[in-house]
N, C-alpha and C. Protein backbone atom coordinates (compact mmCIF):
# COMPACT_ATOMS: atom_id res chain seq x y z
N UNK A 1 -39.09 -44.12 89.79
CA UNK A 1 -39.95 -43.60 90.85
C UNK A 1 -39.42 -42.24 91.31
N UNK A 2 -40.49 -40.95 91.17
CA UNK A 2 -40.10 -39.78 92.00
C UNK A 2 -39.65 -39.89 93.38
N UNK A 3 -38.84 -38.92 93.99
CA UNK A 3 -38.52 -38.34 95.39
C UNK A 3 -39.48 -37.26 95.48
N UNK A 4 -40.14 -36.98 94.50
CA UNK A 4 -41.53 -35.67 94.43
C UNK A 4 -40.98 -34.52 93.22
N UNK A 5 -42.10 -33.75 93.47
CA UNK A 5 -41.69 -32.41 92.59
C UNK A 5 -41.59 -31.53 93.33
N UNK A 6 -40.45 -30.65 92.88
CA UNK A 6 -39.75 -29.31 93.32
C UNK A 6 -40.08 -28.39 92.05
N UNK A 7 -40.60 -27.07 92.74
CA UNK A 7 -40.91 -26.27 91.87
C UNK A 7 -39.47 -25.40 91.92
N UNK A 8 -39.19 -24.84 90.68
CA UNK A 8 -37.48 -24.12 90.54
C UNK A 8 -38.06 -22.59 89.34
N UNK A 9 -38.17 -22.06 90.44
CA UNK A 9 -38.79 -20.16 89.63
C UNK A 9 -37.52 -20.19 89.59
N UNK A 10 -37.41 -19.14 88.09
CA UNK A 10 -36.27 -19.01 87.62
C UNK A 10 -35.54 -20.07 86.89
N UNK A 11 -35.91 -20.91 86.84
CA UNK A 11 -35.38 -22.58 86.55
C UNK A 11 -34.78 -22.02 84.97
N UNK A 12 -34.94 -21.52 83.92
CA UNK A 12 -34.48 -21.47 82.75
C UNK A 12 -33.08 -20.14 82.66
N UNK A 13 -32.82 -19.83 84.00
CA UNK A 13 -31.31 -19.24 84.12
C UNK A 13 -30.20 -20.03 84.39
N UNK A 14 -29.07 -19.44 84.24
CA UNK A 14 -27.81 -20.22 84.59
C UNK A 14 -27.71 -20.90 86.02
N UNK A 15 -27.91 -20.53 86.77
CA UNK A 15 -28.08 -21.41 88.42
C UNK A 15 -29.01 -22.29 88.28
N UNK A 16 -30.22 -21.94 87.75
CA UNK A 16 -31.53 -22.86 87.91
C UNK A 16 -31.44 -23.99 86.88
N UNK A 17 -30.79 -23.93 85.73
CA UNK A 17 -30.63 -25.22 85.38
C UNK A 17 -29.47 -26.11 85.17
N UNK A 18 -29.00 -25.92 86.18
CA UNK A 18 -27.55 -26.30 86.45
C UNK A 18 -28.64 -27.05 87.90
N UNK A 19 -28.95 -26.66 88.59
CA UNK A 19 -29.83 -27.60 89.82
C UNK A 19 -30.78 -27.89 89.34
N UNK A 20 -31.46 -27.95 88.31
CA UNK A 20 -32.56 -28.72 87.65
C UNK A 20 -32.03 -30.23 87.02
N UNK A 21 -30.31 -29.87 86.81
CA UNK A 21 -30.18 -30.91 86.06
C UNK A 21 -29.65 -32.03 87.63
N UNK A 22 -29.16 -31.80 88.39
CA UNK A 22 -28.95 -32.33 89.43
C UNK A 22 -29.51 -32.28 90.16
N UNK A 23 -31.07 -31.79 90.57
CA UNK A 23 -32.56 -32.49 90.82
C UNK A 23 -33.10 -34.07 90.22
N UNK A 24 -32.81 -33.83 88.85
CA UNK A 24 -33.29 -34.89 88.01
C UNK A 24 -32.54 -36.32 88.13
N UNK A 25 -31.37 -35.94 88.18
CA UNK A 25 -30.67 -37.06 88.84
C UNK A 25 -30.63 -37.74 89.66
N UNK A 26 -31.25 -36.55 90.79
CA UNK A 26 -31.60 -37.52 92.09
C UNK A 26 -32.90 -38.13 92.40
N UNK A 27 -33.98 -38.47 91.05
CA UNK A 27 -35.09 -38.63 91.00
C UNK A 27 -36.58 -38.01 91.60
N UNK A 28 -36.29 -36.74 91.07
CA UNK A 28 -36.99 -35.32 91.30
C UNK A 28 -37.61 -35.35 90.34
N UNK A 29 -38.74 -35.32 90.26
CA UNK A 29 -39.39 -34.01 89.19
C UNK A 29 -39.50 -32.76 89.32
N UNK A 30 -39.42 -31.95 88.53
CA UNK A 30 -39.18 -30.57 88.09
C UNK A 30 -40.40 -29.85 87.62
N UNK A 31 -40.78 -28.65 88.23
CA UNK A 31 -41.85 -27.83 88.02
C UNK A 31 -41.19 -26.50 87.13
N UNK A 32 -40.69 -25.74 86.18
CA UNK A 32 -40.02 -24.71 86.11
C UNK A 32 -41.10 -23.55 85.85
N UNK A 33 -40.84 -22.31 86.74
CA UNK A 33 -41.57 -20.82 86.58
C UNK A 33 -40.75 -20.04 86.00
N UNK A 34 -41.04 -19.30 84.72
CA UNK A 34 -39.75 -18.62 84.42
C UNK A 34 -40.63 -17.22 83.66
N UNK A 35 -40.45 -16.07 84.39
CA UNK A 35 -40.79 -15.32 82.67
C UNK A 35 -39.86 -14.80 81.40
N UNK A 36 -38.99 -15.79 81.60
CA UNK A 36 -37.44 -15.44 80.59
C UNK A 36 -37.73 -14.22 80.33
N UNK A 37 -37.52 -13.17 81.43
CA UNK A 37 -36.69 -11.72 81.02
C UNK A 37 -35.38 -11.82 81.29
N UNK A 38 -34.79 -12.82 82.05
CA UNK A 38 -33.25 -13.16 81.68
C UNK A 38 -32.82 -14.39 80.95
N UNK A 39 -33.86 -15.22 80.37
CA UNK A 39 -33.27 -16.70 80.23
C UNK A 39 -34.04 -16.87 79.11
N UNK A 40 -33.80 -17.80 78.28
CA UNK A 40 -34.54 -18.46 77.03
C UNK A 40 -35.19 -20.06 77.38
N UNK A 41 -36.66 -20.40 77.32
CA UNK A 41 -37.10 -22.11 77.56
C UNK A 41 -35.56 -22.80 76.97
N UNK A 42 -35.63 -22.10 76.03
CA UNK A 42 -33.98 -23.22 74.93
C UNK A 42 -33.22 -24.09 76.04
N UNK A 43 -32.61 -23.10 77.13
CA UNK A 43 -31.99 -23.72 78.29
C UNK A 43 -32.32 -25.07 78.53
N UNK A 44 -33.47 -25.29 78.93
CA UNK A 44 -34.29 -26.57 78.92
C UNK A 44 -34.33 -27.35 78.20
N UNK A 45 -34.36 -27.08 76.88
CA UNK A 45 -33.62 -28.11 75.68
C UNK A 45 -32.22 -28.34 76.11
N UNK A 46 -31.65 -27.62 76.52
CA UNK A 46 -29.97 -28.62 76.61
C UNK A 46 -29.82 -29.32 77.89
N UNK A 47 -30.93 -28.99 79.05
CA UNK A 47 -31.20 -29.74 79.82
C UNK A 47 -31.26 -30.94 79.83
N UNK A 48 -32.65 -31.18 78.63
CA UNK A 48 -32.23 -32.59 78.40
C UNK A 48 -31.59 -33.17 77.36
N UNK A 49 -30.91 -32.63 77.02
CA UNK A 49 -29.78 -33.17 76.10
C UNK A 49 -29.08 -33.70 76.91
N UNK A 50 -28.60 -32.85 78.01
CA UNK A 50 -27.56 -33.24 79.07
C UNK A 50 -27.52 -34.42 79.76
N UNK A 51 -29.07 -34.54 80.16
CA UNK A 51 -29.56 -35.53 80.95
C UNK A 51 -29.75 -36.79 80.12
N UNK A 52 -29.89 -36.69 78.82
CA UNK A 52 -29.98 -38.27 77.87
C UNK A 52 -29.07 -38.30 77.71
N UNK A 53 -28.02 -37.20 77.63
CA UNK A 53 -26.64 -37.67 77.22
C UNK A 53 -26.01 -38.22 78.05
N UNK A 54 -26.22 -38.41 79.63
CA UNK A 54 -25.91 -39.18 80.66
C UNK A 54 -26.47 -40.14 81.28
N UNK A 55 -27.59 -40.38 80.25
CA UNK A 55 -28.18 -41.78 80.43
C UNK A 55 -28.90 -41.78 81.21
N UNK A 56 -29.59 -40.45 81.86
CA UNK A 56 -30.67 -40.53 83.02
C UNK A 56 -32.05 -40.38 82.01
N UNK A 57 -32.82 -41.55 82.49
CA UNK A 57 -34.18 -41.71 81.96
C UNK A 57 -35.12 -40.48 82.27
N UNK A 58 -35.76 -39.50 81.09
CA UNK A 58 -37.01 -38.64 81.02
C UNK A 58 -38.01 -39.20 80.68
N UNK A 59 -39.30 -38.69 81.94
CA UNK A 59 -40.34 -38.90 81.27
C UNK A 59 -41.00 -37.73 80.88
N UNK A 60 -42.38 -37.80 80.73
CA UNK A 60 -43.40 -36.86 80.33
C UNK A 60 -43.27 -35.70 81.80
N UNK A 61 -43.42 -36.07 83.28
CA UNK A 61 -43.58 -35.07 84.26
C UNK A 61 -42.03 -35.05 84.77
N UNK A 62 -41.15 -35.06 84.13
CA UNK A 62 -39.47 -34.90 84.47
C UNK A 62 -39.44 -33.68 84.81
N UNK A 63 -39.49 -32.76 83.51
CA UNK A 63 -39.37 -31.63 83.40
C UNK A 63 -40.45 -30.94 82.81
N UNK A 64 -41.09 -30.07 83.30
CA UNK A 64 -42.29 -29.01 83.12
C UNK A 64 -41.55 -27.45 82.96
N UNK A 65 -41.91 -26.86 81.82
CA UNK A 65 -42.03 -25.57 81.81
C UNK A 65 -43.57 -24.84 81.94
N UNK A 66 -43.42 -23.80 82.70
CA UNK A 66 -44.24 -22.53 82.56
C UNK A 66 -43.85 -21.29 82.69
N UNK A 67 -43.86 -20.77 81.13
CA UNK A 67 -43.73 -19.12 80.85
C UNK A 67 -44.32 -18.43 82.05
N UNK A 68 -44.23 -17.47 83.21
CA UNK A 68 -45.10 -16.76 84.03
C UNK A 68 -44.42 -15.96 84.80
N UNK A 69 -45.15 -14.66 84.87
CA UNK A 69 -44.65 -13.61 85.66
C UNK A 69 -44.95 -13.81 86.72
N UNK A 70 -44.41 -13.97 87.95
CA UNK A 70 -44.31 -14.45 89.24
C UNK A 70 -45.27 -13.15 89.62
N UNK A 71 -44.96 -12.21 89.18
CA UNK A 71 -45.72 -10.54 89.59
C UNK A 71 -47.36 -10.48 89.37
N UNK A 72 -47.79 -11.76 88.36
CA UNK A 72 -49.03 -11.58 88.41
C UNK A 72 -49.46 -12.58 89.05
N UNK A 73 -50.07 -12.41 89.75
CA UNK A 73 -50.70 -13.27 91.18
C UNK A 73 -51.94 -14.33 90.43
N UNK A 74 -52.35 -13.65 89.19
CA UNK A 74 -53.80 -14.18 88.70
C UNK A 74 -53.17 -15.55 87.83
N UNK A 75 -52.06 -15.43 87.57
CA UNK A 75 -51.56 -16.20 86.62
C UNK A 75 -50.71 -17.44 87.41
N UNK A 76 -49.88 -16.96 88.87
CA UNK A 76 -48.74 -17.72 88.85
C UNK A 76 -50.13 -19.02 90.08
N UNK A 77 -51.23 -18.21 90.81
CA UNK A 77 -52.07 -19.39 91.41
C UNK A 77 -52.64 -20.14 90.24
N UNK A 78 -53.02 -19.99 88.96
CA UNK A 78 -53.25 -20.61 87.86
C UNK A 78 -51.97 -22.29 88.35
N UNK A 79 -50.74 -21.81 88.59
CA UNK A 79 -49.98 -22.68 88.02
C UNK A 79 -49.93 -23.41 89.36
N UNK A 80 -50.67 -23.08 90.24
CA UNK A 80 -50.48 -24.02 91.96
C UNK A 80 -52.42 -24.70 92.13
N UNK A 81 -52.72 -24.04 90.84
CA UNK A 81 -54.18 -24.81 91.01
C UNK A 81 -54.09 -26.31 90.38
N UNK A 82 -53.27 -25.71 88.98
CA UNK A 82 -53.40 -26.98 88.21
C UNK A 82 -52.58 -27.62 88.79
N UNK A 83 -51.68 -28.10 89.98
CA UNK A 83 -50.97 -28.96 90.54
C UNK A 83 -51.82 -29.10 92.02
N UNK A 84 -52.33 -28.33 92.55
CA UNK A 84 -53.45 -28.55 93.67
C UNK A 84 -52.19 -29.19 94.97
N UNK A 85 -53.12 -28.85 96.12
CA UNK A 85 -52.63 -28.32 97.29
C UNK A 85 -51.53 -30.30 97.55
N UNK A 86 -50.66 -29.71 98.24
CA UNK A 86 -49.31 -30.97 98.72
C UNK A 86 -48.87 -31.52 97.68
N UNK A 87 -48.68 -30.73 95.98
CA UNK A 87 -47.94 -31.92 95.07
C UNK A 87 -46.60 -31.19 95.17
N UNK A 88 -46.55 -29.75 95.49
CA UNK A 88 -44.66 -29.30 95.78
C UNK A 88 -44.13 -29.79 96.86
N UNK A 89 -43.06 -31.14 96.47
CA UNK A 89 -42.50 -30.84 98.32
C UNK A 89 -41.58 -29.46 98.25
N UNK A 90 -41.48 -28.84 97.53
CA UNK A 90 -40.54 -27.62 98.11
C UNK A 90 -40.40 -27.10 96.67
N UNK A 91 -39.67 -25.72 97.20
CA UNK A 91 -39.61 -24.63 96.07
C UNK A 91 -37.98 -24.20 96.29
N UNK A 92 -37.39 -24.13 95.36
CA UNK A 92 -36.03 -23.67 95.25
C UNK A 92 -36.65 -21.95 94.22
N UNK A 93 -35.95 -20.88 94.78
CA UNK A 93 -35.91 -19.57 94.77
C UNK A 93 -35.62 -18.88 94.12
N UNK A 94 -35.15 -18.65 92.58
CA UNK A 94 -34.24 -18.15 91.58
C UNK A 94 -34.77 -16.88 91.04
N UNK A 95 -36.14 -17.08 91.09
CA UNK A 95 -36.56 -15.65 90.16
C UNK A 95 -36.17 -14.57 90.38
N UNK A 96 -36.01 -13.58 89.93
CA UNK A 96 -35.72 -12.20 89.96
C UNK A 96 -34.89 -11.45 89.23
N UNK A 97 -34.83 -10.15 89.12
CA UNK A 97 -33.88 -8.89 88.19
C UNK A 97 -32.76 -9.35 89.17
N UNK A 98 -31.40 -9.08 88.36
CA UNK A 98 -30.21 -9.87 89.22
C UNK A 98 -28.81 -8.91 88.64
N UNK A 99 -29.38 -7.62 87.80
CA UNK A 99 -28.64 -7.14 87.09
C UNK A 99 -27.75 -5.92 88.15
N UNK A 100 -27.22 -5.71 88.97
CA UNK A 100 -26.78 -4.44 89.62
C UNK A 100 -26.65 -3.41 89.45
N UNK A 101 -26.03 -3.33 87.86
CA UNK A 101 -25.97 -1.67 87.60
C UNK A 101 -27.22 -1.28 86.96
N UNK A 102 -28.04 -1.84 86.65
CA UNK A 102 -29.70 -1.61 85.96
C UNK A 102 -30.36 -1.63 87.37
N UNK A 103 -29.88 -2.42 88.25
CA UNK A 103 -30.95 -1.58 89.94
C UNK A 103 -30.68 -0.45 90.25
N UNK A 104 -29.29 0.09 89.56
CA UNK A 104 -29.24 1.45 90.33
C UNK A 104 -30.06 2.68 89.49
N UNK A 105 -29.83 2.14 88.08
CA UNK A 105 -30.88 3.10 86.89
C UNK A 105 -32.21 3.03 86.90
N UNK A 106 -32.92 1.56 87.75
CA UNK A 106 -34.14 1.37 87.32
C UNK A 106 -34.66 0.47 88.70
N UNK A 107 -34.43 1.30 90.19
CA UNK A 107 -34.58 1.00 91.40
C UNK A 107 -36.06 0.69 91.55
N UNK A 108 -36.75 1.18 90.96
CA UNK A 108 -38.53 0.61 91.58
C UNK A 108 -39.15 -0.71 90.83
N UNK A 109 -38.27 -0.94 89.33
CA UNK A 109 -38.24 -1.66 88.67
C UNK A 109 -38.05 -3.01 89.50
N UNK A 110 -36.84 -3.12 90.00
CA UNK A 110 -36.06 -4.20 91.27
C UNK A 110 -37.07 -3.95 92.35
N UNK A 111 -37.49 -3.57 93.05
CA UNK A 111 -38.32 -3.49 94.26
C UNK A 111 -39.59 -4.36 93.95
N UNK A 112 -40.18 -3.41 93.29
CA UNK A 112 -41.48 -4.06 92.75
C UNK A 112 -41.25 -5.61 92.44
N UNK A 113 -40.43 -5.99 91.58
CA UNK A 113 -40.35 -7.06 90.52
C UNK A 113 -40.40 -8.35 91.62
N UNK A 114 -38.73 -7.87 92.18
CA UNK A 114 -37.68 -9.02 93.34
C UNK A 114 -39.05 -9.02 94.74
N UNK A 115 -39.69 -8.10 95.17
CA UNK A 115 -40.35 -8.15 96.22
C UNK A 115 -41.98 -8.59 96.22
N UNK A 116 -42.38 -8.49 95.06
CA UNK A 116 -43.90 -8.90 94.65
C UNK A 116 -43.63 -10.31 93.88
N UNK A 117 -42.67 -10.77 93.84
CA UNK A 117 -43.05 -12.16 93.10
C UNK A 117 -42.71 -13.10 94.09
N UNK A 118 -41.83 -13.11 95.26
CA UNK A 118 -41.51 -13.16 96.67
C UNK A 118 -42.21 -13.38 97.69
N UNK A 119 -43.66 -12.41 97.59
CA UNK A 119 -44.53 -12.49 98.44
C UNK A 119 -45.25 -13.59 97.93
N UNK A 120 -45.88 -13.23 96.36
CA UNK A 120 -46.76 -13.87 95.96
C UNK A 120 -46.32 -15.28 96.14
N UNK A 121 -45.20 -15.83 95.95
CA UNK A 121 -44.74 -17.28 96.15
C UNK A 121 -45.20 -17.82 97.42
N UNK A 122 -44.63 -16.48 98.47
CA UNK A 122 -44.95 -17.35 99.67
C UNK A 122 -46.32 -17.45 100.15
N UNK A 123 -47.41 -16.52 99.65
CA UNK A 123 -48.75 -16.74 99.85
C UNK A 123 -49.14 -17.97 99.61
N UNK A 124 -48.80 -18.13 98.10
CA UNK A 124 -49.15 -19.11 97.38
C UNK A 124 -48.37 -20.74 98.16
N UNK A 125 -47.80 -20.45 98.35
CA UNK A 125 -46.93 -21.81 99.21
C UNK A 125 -47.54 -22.21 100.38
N UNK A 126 -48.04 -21.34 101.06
CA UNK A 126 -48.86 -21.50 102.04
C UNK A 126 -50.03 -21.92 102.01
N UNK A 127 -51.11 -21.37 100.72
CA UNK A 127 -52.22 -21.55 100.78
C UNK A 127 -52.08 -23.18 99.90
N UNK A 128 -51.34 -24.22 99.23
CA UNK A 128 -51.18 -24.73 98.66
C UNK A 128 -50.57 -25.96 99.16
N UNK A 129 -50.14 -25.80 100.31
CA UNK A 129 -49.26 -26.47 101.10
C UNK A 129 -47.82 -26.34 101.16
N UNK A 130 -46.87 -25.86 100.25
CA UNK A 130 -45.66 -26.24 99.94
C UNK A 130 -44.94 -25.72 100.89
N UNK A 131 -44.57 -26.37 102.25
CA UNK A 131 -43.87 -25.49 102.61
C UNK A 131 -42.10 -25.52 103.63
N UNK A 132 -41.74 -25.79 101.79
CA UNK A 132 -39.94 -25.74 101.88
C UNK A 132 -39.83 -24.84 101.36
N UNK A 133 -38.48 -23.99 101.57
CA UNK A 133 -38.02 -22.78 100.59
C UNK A 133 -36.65 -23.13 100.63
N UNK A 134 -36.15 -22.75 99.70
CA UNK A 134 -34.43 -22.41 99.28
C UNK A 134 -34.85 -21.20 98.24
N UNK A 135 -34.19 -20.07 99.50
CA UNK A 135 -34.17 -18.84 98.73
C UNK A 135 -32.42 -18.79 98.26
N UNK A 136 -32.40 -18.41 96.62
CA UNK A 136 -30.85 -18.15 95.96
C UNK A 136 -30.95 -16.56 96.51
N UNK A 137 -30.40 -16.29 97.60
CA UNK A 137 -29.69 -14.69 98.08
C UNK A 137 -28.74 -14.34 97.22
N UNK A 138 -27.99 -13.54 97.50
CA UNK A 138 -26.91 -12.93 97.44
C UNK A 138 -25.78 -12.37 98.12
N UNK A 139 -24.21 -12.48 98.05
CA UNK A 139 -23.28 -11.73 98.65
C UNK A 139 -23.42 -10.38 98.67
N UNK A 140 -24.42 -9.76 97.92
CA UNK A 140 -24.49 -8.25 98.13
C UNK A 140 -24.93 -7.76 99.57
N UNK A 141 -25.78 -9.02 99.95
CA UNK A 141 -26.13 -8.55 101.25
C UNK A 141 -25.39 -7.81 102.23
N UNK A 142 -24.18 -8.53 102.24
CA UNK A 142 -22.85 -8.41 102.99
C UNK A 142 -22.73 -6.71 102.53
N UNK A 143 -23.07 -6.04 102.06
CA UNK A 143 -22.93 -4.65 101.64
C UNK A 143 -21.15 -4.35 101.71
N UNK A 144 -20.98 -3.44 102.43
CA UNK A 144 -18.97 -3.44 102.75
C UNK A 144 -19.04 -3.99 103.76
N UNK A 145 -18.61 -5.09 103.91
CA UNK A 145 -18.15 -5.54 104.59
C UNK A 145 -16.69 -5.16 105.20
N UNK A 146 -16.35 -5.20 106.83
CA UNK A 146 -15.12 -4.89 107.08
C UNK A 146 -13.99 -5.77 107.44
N UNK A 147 -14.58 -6.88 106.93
CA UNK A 147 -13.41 -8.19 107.38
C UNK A 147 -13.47 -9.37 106.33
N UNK A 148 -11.98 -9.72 106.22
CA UNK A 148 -12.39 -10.87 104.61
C UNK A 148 -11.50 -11.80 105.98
N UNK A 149 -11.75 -13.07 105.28
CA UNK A 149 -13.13 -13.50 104.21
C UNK A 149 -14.30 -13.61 104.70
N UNK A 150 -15.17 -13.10 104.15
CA UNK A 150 -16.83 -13.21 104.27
C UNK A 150 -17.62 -14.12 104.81
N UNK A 151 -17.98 -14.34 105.80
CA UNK A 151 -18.61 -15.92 106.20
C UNK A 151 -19.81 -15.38 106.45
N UNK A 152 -20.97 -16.66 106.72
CA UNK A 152 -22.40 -16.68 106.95
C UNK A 152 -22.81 -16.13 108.35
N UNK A 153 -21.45 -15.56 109.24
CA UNK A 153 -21.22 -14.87 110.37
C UNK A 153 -21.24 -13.19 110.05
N UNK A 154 -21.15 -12.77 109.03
CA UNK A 154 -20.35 -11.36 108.41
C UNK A 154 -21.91 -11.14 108.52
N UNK A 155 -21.88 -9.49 109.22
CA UNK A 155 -23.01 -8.94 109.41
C UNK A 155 -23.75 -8.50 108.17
N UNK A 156 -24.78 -8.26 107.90
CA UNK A 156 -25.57 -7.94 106.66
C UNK A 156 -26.29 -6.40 106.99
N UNK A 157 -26.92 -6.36 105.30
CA UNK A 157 -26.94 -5.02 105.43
C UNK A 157 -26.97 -3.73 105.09
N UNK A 158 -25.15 -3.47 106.20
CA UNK A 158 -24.86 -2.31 105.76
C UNK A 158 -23.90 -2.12 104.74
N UNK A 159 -24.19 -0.79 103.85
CA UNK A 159 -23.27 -0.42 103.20
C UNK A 159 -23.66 -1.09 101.87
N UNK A 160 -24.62 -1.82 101.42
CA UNK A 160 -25.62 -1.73 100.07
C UNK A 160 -25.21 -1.13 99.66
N UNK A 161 -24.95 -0.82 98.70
CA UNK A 161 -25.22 0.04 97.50
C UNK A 161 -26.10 0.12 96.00
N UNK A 162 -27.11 -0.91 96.26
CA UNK A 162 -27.95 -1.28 95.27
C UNK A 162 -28.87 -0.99 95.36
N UNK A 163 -30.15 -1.42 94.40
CA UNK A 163 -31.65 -1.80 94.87
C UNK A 163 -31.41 -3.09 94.43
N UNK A 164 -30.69 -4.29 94.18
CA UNK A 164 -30.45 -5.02 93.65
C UNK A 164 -30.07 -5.80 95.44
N UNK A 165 -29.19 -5.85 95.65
CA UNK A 165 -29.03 -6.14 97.13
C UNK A 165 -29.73 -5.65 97.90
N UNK A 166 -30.38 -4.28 98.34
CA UNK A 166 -31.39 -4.18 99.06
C UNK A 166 -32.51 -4.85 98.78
N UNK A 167 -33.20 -5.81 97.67
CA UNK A 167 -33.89 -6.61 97.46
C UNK A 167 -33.58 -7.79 97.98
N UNK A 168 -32.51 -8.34 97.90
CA UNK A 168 -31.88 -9.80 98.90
C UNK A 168 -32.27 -9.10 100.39
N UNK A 169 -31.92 -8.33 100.70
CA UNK A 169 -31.59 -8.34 101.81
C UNK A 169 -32.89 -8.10 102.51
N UNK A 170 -33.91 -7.20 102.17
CA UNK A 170 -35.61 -7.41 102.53
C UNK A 170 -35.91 -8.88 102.07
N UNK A 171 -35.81 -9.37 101.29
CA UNK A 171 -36.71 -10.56 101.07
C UNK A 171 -36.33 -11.39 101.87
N UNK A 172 -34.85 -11.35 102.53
CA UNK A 172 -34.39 -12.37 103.45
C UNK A 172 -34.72 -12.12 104.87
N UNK A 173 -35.75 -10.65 104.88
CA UNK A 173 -36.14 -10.12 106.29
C UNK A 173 -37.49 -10.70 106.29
N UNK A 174 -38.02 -10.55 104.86
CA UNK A 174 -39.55 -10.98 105.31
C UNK A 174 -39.37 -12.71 105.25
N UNK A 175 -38.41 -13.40 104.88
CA UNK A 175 -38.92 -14.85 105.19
C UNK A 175 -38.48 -15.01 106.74
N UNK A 176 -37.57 -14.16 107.31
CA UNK A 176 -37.55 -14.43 108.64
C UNK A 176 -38.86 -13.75 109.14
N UNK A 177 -39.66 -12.94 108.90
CA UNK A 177 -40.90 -12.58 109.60
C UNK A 177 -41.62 -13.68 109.60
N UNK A 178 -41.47 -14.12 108.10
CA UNK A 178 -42.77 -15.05 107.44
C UNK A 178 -42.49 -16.58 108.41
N UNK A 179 -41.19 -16.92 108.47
CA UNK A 179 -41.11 -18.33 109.47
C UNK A 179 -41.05 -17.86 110.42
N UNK A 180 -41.03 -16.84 111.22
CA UNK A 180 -41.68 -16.70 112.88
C UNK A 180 -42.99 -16.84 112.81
N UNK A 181 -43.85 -16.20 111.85
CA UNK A 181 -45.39 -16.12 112.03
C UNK A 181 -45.67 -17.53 112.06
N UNK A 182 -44.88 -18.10 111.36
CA UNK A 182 -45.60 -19.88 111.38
C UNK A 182 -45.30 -21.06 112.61
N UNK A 183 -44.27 -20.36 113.26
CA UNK A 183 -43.77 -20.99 114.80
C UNK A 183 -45.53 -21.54 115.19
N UNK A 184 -45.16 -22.82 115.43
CA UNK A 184 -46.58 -23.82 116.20
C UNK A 184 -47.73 -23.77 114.71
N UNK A 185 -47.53 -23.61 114.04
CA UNK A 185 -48.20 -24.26 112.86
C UNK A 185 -47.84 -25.21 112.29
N UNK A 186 -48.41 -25.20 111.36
CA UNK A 186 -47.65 -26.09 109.72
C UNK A 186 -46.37 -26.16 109.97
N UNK A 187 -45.68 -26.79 109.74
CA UNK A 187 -44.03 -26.80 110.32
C UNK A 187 -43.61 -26.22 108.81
N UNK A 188 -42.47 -25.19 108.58
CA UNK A 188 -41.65 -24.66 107.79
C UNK A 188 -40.68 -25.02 107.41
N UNK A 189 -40.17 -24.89 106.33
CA UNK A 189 -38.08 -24.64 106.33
C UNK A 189 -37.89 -23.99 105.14
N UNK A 190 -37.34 -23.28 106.05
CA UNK A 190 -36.77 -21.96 104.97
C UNK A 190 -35.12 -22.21 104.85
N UNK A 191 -34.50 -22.30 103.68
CA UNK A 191 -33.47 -22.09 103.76
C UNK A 191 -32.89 -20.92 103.05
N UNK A 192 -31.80 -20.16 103.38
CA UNK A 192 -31.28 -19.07 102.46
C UNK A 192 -29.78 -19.05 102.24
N UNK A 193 -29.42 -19.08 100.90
CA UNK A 193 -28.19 -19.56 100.42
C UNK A 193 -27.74 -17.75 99.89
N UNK A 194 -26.53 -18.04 100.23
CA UNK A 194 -25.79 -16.66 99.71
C UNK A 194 -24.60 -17.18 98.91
């Protein structure tokens, strides 16, 4: 018996299926969005290798892949139609360019990419029902920081030096816009992991 399905963008990278495989365990089903410009579906084959190799039972809706650019809006509601409104209880956050020294060569590249597939999620989460988030941030946020060690107290920010972290660090501004706007609605939860 499911605990539900969690949709995991990004799911065919190194973080995302490392918590796909310890989703499954805890009797989750798995939605994966990926447009492997960093990752190969293959991942997902050793997924469940992993997972038969530990004796946890797969079925047919265990694990789902879909190839999709989060950036095209026409394609990624395609993938929240054919699941139709309240089947995500929640969305774990992975997608995006994650490369640092290619944000600094190819800055509109990261803006565009990290910030339009971001929105489109959360439109789409909204209009669909889904509405948990676990956004995967980043320590870049922390820009220079002037005091170690780093805690979830350490101001954010300043001293970026990316478009790679300045992408964490807007997207983690607009979900705080985005869960104020929803105060006395639909109830939210956003979480953001660094």
């Amino acid at each position: 018996m499911s605990n539900g399905t969690i949709l995991v963008t990004g799911g065919c990278g190194f973080i995302g299926t490392h918590t796909i495989v310890q989703l499954i365990q805890a009797s989750y089903d798995v939605v994966v969005v990926d447009n492997n410009v960093n990752s190969t579906p293959k991942s997902l084959d050793r997924v469940r290798e992993i997972l038969t190799d530990e004796g946890t039972t797969l079925t047919p809706t265990s694990l789902i892949n879909h190839k999709v650019d989060m950036c095209d809006l026409e394609a990624l509601t395609a993938i929240f139609e054919t699941y139709g409104k309240g089947f995500f209880s929640s969305c774990i956050h992975f997608a995006g360019l994650k490369a640092v020294g290619e944000s600094i060569s190819l800055p509109l590249l990261y803006y565009q990419n990290n910030l339009i597939c971001t929105m489109n999620l959360l439109s789409l989460m909204d209009t669909y029902e889904c509405r948990s988030l676990v956004f995967s941030s980043s320590a870049t946020v922390y820009g220079a920081a002037t005091t170690m060690p780093i805690t979830e107290a350490t101001p954010t920010g300043e001293g970026i030096t990316n478009a790679y972290g300045r992408t964490k660090y807007m997207i983690e501004g607009i979900l705080g816009d985005f869960g104020k706007s929803k105060e006395g609605t639909a109830p939210w939860s956003i979480t953001i992991l660094r």
